[in-house]
PDB file of N, CA and C in Angstrom:
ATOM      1  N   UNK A   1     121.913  14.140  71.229  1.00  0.00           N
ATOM      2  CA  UNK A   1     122.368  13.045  72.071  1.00  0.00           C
ATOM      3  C   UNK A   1     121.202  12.102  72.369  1.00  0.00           C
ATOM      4  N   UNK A   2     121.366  10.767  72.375  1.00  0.00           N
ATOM      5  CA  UNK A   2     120.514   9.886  72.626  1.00  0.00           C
ATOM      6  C   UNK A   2     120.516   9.531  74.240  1.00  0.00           C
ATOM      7  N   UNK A   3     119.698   9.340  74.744  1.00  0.00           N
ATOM      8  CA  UNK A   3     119.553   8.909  76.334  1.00  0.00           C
ATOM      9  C   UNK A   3     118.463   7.264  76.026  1.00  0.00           C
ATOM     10  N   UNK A   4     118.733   7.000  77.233  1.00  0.00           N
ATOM     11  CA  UNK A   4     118.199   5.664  77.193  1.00  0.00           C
ATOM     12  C   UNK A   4     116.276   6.010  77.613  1.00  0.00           C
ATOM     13  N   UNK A   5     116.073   6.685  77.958  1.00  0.00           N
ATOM     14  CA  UNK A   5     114.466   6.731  78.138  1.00  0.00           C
ATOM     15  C   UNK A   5     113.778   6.948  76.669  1.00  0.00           C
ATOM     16  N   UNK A   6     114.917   7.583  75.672  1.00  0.00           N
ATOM     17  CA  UNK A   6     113.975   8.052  74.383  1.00  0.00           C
ATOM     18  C   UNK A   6     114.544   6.632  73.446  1.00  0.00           C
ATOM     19  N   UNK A   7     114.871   5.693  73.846  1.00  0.00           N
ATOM     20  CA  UNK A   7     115.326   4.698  73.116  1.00  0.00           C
ATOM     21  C   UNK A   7     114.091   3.653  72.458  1.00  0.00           C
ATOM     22  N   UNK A   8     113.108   3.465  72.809  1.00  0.00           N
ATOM     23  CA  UNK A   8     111.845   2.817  72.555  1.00  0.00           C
ATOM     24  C   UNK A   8     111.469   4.160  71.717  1.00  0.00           C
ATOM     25  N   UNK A   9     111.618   4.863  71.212  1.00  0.00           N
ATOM     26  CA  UNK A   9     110.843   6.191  69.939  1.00  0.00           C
ATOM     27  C   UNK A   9     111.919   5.738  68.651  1.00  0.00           C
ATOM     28  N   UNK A  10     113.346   4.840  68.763  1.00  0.00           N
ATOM     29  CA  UNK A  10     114.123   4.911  67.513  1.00  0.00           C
ATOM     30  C   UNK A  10     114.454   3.633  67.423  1.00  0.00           C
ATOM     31  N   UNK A  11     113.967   2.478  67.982  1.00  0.00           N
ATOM     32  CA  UNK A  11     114.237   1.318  68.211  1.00  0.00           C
ATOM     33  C   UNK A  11     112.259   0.848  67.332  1.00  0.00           C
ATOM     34  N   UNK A  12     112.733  -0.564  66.738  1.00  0.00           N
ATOM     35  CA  UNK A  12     111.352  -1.596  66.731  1.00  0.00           C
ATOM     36  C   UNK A  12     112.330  -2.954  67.236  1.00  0.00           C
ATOM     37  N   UNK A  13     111.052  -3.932  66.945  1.00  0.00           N
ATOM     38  CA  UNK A  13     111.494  -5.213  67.682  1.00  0.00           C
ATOM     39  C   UNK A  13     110.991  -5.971  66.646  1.00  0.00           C
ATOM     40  N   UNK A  14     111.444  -7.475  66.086  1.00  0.00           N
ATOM     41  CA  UNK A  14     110.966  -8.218  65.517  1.00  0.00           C
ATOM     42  C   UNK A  14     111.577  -9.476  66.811  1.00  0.00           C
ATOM     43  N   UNK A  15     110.690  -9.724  67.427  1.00  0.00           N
ATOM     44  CA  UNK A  15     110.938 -11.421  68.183  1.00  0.00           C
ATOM     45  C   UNK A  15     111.097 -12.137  67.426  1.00  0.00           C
ATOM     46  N   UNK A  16     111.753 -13.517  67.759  1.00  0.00           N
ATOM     47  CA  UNK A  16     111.977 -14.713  67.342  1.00  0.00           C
ATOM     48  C   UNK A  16     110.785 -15.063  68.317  1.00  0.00           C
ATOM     49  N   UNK A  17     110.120 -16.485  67.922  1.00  0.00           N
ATOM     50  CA  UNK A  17     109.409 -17.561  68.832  1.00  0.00           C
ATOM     51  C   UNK A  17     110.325 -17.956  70.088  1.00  0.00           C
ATOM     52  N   UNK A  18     111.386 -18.251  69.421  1.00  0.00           N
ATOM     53  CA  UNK A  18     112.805 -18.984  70.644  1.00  0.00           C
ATOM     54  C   UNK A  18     113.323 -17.772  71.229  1.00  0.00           C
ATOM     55  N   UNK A  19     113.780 -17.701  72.105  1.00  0.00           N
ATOM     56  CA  UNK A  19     114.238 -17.049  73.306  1.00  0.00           C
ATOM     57  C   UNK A  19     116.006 -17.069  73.049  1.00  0.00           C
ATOM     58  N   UNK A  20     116.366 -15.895  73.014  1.00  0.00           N
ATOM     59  CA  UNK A  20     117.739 -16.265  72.872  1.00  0.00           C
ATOM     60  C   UNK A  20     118.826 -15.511  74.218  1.00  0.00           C
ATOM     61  N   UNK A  21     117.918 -15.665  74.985  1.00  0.00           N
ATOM     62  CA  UNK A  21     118.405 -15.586  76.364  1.00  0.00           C
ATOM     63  C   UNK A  21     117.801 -17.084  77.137  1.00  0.00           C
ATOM     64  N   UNK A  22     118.401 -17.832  78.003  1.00  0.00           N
ATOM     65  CA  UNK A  22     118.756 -18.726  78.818  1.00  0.00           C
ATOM     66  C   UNK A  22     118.889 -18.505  79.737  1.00  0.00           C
ATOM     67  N   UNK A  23     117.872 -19.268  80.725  1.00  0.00           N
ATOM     68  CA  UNK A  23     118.339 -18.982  82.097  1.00  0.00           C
ATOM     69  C   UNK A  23     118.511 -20.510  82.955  1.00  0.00           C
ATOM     70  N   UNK A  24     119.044 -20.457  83.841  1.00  0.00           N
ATOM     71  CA  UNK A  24     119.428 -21.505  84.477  1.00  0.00           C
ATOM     72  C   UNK A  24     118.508 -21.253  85.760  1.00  0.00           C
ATOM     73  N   UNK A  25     117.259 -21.508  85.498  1.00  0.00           N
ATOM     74  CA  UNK A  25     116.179 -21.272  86.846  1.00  0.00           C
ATOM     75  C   UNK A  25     116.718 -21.947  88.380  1.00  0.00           C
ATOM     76  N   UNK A  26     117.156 -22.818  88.372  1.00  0.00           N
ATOM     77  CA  UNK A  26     117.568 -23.362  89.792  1.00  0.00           C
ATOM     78  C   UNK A  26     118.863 -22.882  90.414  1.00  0.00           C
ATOM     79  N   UNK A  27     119.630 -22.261  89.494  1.00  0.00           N
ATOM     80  CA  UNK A  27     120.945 -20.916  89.763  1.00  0.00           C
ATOM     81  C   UNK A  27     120.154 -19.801  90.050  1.00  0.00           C
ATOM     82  N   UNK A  28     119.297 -19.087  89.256  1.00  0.00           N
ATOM     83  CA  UNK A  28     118.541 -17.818  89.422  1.00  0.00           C
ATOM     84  C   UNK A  28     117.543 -18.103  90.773  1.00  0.00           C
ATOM     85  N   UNK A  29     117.272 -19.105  91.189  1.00  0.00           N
ATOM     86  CA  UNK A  29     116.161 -19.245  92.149  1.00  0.00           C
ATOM     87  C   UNK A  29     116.906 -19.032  93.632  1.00  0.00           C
ATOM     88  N   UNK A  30     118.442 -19.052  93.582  1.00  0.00           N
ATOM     89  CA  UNK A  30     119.207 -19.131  94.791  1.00  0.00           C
ATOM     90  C   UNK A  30     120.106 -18.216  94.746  1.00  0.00           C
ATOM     91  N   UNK A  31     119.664 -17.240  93.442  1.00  0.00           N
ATOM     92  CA  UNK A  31     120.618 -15.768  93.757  1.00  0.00           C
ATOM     93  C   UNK A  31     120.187 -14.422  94.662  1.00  0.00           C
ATOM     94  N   UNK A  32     120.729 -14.423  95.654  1.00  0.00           N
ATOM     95  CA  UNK A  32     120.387 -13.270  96.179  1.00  0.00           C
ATOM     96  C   UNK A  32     120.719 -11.613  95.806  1.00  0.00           C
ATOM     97  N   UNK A  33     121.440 -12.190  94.665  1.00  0.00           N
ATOM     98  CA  UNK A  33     122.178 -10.543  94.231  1.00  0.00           C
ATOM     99  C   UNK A  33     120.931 -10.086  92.962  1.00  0.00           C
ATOM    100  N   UNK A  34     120.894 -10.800  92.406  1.00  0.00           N
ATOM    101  CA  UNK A  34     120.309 -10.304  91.068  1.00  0.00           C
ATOM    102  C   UNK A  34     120.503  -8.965  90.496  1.00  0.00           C
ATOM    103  N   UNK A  35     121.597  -9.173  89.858  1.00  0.00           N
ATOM    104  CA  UNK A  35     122.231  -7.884  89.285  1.00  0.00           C
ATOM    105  C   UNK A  35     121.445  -7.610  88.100  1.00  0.00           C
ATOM    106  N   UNK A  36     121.157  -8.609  87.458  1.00  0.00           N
ATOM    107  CA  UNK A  36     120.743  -8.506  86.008  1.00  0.00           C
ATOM    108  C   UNK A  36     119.435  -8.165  86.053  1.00  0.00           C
ATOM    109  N   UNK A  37     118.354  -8.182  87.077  1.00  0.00           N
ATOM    110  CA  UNK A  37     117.286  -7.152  87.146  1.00  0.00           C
ATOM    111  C   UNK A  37     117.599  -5.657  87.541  1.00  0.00           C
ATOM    112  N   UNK A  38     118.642  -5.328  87.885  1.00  0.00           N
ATOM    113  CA  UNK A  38     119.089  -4.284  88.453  1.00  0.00           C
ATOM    114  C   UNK A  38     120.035  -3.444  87.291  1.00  0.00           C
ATOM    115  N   UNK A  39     120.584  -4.087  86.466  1.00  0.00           N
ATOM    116  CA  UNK A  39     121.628  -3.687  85.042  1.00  0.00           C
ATOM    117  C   UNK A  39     120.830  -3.399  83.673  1.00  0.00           C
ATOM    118  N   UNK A  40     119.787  -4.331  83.483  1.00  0.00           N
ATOM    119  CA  UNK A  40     119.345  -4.458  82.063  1.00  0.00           C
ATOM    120  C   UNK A  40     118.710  -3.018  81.893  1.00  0.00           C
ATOM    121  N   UNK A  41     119.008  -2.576  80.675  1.00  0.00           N
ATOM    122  CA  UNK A  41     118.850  -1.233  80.538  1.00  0.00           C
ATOM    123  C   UNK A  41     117.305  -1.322  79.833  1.00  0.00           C
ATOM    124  N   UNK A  42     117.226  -1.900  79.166  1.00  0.00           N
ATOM    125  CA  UNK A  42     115.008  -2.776  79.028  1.00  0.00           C
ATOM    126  C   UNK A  42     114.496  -3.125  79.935  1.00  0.00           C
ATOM    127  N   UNK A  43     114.986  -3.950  80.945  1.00  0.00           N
ATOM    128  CA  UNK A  43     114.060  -4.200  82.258  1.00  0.00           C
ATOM    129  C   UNK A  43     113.330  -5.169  81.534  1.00  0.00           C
ATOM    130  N   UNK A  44     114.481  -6.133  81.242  1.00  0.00           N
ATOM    131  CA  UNK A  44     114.051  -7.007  80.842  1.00  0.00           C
ATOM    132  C   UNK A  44     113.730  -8.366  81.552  1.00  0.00           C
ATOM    133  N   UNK A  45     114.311  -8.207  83.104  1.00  0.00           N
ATOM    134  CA  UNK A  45     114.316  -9.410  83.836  1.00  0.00           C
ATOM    135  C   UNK A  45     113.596  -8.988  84.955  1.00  0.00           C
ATOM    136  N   UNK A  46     112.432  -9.787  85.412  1.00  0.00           N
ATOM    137  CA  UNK A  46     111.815  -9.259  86.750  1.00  0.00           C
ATOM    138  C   UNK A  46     112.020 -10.491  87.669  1.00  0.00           C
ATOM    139  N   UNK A  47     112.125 -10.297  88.799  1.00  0.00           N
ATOM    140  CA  UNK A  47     111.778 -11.561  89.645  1.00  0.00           C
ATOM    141  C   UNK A  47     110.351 -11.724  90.626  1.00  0.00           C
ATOM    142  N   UNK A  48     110.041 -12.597  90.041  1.00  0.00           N
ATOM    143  CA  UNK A  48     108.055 -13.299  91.177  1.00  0.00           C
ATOM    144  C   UNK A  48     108.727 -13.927  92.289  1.00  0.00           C
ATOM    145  N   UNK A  49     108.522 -12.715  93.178  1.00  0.00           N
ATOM    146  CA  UNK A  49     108.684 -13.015  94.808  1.00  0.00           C
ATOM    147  C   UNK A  49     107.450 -14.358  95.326  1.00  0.00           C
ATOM    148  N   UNK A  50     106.367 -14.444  94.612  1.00  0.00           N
ATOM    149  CA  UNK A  50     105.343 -15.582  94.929  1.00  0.00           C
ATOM    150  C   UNK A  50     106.109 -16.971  94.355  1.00  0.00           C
ATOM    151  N   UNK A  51     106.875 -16.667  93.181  1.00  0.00           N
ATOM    152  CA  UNK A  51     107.091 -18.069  92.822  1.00  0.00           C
ATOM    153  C   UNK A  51     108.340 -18.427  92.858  1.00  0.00           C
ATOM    154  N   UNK A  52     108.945 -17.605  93.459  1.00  0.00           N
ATOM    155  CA  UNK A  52     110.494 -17.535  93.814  1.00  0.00           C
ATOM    156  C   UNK A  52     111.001 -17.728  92.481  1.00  0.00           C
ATOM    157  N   UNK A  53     110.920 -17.336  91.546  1.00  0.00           N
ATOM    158  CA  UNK A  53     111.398 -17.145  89.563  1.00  0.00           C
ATOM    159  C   UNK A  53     112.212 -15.987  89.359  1.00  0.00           C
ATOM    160  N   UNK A  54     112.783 -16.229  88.209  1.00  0.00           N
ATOM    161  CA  UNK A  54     113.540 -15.035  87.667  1.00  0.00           C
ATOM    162  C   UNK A  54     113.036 -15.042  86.288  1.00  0.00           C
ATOM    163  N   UNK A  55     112.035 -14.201  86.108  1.00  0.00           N
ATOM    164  CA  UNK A  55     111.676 -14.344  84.572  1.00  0.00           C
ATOM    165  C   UNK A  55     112.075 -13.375  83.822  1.00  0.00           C
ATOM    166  N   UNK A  56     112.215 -13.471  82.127  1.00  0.00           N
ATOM    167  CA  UNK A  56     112.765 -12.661  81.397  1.00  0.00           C
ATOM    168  C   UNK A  56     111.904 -12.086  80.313  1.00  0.00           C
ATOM    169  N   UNK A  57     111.684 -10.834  79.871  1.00  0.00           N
ATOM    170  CA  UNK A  57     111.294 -10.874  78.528  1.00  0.00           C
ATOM    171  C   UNK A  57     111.866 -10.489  77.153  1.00  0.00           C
ATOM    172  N   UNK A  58     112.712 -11.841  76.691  1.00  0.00           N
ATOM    173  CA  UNK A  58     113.554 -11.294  75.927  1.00  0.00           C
ATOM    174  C   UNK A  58     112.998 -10.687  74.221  1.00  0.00           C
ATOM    175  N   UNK A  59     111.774 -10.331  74.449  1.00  0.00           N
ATOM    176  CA  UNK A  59     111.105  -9.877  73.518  1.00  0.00           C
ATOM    177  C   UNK A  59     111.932  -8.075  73.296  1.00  0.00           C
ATOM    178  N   UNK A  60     112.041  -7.946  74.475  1.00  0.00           N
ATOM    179  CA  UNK A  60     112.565  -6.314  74.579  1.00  0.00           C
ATOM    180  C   UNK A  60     113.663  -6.174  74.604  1.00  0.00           C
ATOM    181  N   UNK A  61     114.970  -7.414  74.601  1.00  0.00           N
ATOM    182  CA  UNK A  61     116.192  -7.152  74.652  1.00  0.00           C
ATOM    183  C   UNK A  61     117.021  -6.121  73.565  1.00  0.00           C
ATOM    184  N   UNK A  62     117.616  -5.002  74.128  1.00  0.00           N
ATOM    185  CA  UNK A  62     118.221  -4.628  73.291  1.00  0.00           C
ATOM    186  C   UNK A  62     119.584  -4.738  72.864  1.00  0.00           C
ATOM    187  N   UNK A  63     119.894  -6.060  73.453  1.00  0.00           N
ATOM    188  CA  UNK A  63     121.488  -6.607  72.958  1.00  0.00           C
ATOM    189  C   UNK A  63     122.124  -6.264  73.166  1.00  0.00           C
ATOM    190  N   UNK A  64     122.296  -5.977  74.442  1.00  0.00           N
ATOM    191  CA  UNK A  64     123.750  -5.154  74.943  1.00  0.00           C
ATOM    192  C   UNK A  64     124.938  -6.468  75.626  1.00  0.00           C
ATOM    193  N   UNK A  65     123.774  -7.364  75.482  1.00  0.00           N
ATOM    194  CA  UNK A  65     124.977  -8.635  76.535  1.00  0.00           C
ATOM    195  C   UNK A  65     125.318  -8.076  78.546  1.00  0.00           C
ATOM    196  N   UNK A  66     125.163  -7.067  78.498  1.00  0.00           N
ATOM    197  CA  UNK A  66     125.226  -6.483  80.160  1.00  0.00           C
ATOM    198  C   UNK A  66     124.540  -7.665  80.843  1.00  0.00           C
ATOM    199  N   UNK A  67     123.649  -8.549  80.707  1.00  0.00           N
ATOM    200  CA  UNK A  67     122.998  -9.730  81.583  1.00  0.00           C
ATOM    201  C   UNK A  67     124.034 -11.157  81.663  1.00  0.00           C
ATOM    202  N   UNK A  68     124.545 -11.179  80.587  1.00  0.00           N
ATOM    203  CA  UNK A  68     125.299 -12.239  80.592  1.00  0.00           C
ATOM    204  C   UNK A  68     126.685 -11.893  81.191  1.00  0.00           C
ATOM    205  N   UNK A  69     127.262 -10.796  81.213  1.00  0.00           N
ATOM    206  CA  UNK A  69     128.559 -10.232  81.789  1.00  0.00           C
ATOM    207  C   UNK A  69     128.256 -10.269  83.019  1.00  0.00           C
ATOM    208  N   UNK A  70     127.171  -9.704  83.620  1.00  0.00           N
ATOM    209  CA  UNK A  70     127.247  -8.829  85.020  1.00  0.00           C
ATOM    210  C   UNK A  70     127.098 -10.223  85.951  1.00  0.00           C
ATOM    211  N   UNK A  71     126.204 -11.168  85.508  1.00  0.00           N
ATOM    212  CA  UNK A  71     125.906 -12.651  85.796  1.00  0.00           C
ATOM    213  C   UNK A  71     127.177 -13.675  86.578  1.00  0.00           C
ATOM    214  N   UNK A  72     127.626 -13.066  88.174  1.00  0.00           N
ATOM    215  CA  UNK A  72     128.542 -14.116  88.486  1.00  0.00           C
ATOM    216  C   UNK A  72     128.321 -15.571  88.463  1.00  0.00           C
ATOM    217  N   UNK A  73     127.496 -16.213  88.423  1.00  0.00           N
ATOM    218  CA  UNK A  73     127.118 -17.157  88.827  1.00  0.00           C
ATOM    219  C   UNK A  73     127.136 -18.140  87.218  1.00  0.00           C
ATOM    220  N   UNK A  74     127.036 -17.474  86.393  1.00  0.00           N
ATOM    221  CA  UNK A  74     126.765 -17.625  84.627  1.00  0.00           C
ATOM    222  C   UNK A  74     125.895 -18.845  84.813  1.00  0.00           C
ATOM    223  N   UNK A  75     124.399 -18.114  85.574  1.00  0.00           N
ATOM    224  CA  UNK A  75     123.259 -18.884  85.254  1.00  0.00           C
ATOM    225  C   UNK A  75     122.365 -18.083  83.689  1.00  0.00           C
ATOM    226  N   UNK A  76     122.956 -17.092  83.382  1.00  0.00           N
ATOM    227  CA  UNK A  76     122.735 -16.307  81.863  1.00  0.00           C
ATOM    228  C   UNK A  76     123.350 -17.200  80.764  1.00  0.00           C
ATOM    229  N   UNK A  77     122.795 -17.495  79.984  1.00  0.00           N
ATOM    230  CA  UNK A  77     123.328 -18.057  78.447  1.00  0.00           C
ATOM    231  C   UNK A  77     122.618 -16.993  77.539  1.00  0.00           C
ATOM    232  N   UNK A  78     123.501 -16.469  77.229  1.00  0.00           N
ATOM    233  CA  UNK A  78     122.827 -15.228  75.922  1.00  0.00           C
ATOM    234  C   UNK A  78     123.741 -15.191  74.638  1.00  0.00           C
ATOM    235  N   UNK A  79     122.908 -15.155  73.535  1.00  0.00           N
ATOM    236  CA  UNK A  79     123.608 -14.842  72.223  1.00  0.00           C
ATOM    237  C   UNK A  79     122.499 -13.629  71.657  1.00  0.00           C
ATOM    238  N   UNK A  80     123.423 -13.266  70.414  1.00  0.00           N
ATOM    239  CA  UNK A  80     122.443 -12.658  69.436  1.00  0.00           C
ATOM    240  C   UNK A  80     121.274 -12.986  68.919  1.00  0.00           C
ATOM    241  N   UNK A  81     119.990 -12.489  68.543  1.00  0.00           N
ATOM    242  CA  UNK A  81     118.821 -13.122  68.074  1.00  0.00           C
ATOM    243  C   UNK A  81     119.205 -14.153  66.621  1.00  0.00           C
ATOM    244  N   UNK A  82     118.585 -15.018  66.280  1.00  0.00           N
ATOM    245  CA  UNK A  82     118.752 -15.293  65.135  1.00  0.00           C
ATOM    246  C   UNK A  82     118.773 -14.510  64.201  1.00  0.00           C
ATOM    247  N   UNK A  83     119.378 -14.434  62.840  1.00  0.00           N
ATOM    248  CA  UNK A  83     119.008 -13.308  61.628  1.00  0.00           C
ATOM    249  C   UNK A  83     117.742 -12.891  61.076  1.00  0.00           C
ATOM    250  N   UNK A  84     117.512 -11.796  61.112  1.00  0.00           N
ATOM    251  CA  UNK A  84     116.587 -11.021  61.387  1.00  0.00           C
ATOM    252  C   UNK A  84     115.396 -11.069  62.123  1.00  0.00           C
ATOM    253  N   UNK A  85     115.901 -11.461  63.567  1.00  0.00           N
ATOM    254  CA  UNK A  85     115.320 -11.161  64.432  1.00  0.00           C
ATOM    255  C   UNK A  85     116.008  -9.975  65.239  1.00  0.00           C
ATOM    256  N   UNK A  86     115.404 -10.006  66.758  1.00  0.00           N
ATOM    257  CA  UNK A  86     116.115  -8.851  67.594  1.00  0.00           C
ATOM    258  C   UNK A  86     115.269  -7.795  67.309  1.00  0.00           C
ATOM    259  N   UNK A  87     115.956  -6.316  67.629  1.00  0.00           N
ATOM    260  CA  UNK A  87     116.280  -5.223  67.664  1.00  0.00           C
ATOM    261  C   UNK A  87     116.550  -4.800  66.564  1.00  0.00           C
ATOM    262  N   UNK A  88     115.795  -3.501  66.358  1.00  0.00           N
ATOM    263  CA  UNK A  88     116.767  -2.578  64.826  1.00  0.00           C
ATOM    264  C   UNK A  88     116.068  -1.524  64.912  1.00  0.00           C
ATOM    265  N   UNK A  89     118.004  -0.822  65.147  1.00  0.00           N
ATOM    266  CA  UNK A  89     117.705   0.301  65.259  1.00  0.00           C
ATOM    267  C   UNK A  89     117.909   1.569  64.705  1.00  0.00           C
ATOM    268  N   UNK A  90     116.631   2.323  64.553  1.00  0.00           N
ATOM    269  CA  UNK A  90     116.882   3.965  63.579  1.00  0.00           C
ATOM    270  C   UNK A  90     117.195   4.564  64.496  1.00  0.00           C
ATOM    271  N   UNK A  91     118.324   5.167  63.306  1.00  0.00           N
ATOM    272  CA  UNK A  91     119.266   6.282  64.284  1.00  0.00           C
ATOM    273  C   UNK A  91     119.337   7.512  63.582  1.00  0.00           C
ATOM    274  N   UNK A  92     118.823   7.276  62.484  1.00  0.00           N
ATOM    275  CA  UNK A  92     118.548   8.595  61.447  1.00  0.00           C
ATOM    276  C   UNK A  92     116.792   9.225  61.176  1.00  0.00           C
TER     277      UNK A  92
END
């Protein structure tokens, strides 16, 4: 069985330069819920209490879309990485 802590041992990453997560900083700057630091199963979104930000690193996304769903406010714009970028993952 796979668990999410051993997921970085069967996973690599190839980034894109471009970001294929979106954020709507002046929506994220006035959310008090922030689910999507609280959901992303990468921990991929932190928020700077100094700069009142919601920053992301979508270098680590593992594409689950959970940021863009959980997102009432749909200050999230997320798609898939471009082709062959993202995530890829060994499962064998």
């Amino acid at each position: 069985m796979i668990n999410i802590e051993n997921i970085s041992q069967i996973t690599r990453f190839r980034p894109d330069k471009e970001s294929h997560i979106i954020l709507n900083k002046e929506i994220c700057r006035t959310c008090n819920k922030r689910y999507c630091v609280q959901v992303c199963p990468a921990q991929c979104y932190t928020f700077n209490e100094s700069a009142n930000r919601l920053d992301v690193a979508y270098e680590n996304c593992l594409e689950c879309g959970t940021c863009h769903v959980i997102c009432e406010r749909k200050a999230i714009r997320w798609s898939y990485p471009r082709g062959g970028y993202g995530v890829i993952y060994r499962l064998t």
